[in-house]
Protein backbone atom coordinates (compact mmCIF):
# COMPACT_ATOMS: atom_id res chain seq x y z
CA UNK A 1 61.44 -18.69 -52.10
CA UNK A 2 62.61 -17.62 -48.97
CA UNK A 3 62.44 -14.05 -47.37
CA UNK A 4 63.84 -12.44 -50.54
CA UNK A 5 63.42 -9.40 -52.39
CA UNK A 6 61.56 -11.20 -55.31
CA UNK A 7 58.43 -12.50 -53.03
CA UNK A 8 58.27 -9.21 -51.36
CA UNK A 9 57.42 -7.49 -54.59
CA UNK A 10 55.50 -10.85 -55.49
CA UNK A 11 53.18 -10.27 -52.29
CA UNK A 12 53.07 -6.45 -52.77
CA UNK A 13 51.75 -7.03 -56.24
CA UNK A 14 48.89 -9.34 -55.42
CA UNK A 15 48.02 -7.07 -53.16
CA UNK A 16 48.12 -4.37 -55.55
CA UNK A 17 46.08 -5.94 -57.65
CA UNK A 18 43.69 -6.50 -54.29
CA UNK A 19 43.23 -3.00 -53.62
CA UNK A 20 42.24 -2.07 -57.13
CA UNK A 21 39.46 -4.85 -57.34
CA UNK A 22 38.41 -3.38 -54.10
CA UNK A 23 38.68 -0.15 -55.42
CA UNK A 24 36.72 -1.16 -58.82
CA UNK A 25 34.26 -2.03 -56.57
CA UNK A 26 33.66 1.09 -54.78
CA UNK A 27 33.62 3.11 -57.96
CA UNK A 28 30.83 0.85 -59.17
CA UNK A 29 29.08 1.68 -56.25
CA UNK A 30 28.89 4.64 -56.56
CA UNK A 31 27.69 5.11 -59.88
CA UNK A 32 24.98 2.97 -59.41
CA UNK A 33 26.72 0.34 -61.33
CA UNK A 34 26.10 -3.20 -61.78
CA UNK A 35 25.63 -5.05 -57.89
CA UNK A 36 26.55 -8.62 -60.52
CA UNK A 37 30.26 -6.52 -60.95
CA UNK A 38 30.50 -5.17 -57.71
CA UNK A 39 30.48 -8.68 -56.34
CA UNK A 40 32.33 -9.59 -58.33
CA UNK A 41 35.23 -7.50 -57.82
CA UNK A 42 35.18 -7.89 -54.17
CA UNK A 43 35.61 -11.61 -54.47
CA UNK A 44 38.17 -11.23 -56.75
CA UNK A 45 39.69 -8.51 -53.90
CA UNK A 46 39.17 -11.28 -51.07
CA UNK A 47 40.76 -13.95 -53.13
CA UNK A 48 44.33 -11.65 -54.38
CA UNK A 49 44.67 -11.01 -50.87
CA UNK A 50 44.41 -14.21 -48.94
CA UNK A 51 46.70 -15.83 -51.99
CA UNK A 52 49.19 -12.96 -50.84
CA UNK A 53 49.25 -14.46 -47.49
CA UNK A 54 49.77 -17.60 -48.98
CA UNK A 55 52.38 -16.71 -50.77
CA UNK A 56 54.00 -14.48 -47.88
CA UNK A 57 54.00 -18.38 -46.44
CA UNK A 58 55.57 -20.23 -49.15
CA UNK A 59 51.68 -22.32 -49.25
CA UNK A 60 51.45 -23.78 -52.49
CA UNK A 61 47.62 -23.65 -53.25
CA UNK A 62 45.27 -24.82 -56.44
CA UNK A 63 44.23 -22.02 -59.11
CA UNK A 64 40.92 -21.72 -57.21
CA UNK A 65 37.84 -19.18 -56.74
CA UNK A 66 36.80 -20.96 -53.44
CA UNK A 67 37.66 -18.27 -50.57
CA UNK A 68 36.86 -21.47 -47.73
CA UNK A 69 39.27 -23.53 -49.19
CA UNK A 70 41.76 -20.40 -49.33
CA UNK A 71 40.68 -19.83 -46.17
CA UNK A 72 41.63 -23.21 -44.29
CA UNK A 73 44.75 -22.95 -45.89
CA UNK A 74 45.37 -19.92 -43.93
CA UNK A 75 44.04 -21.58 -41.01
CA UNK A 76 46.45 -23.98 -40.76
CA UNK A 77 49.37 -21.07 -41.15
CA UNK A 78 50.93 -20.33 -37.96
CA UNK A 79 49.55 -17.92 -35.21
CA UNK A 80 46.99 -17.29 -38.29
CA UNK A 81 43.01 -17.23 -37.04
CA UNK A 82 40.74 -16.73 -40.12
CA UNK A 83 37.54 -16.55 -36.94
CA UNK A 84 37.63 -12.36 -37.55
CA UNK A 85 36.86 -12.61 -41.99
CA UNK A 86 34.48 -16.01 -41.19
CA UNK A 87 31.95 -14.53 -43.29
CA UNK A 88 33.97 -13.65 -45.98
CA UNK A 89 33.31 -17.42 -47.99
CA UNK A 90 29.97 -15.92 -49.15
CA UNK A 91 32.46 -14.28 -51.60
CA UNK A 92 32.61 -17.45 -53.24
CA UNK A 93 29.63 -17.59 -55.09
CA UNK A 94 30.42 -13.88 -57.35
CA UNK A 95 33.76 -15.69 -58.72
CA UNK A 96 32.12 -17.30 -61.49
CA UNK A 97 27.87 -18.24 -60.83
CA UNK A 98 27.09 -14.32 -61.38
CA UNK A 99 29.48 -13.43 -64.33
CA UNK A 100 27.63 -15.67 -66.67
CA UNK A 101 23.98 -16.27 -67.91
CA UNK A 102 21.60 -18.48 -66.51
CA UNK A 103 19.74 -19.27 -63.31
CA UNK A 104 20.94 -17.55 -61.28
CA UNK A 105 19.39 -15.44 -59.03
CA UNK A 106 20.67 -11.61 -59.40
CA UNK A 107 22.73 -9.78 -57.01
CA UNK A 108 21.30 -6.52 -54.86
CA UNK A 109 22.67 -3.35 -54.53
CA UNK A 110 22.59 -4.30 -50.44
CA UNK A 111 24.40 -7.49 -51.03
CA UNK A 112 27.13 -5.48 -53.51
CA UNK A 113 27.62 -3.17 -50.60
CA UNK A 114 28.32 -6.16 -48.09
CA UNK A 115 30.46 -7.63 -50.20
CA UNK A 116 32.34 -4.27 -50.56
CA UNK A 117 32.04 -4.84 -46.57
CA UNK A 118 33.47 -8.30 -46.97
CA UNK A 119 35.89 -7.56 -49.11
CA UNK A 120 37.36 -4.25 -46.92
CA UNK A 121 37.52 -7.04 -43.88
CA UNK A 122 39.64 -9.51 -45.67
CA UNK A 123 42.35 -7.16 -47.24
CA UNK A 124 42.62 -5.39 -43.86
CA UNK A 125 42.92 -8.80 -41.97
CA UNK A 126 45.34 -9.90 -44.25
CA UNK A 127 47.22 -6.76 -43.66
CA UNK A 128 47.61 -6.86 -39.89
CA UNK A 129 49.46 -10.67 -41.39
CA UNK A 130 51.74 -8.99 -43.70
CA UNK A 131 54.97 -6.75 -42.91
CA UNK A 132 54.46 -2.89 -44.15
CA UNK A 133 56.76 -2.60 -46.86
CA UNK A 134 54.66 -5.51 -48.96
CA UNK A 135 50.98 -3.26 -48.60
């Protein structure tokens, strides 16, 4: 793909769509709304982003919901240390476990907040990663 026009506005728009999962999320919060949502949101937030970085990188990766696989692949990206969002995999588990009945256990209002947290620290991260003019 190179360093053309067409993946800048390919990066800029997943991280659009980053922003306004993260911002979904923060709405949610404050209305008291559902933590399950919230979660889920911010996962979805974590994952847009670090697939923007991906992309940024010409990385080919799997349709996937698992932010530590994500993750190592940006690992292995040049000058790229994922140590600062390490706690950002707990992500993983409001992709899909919490957006559908059954035993599961339900997520808090304090654990919706840290993933709000969570979230905040991966788009940022992957900010400092990406030039200005894709943001």
């Amino acid at each position: 793909m190179g360093d053309s026009e067409a993946k800048r506005l390919l990066v800029a728009e997943w991280m659009q769509h980053s922003s306004k999962d993260l911002e979904t999320a923060s709405k949610l919060l404050r209305v008291d709304g559902w933590p399950s949502a919230i979660a889920f949101h911010c996962q979805q937030a974590a994952e847009k982003a670090l697939k923007a970085l991906l992309i940024w990188h010409e990385v080919e990766f799997r349709k996937t919901h698992d932010l530590t696989e994500l993750m190592e692949a940006c690992q292995a990206l040049p000058n790229v240390d994922v140590s600062a969002i390490n706690d950002a995999d707990i992500l993983s588990a409001f992709a899909v476990e919490t957006r559908y009945p059954g035993p599961t256990v339900p997520v808090t209002r304090d654990e919706a907040e840290q993933a709000i947290a969570n979230a905040k620290q991966v788009i940022e991260w992957i900010q400092s990663y990406l030039p200005s003019d894709v943001l």
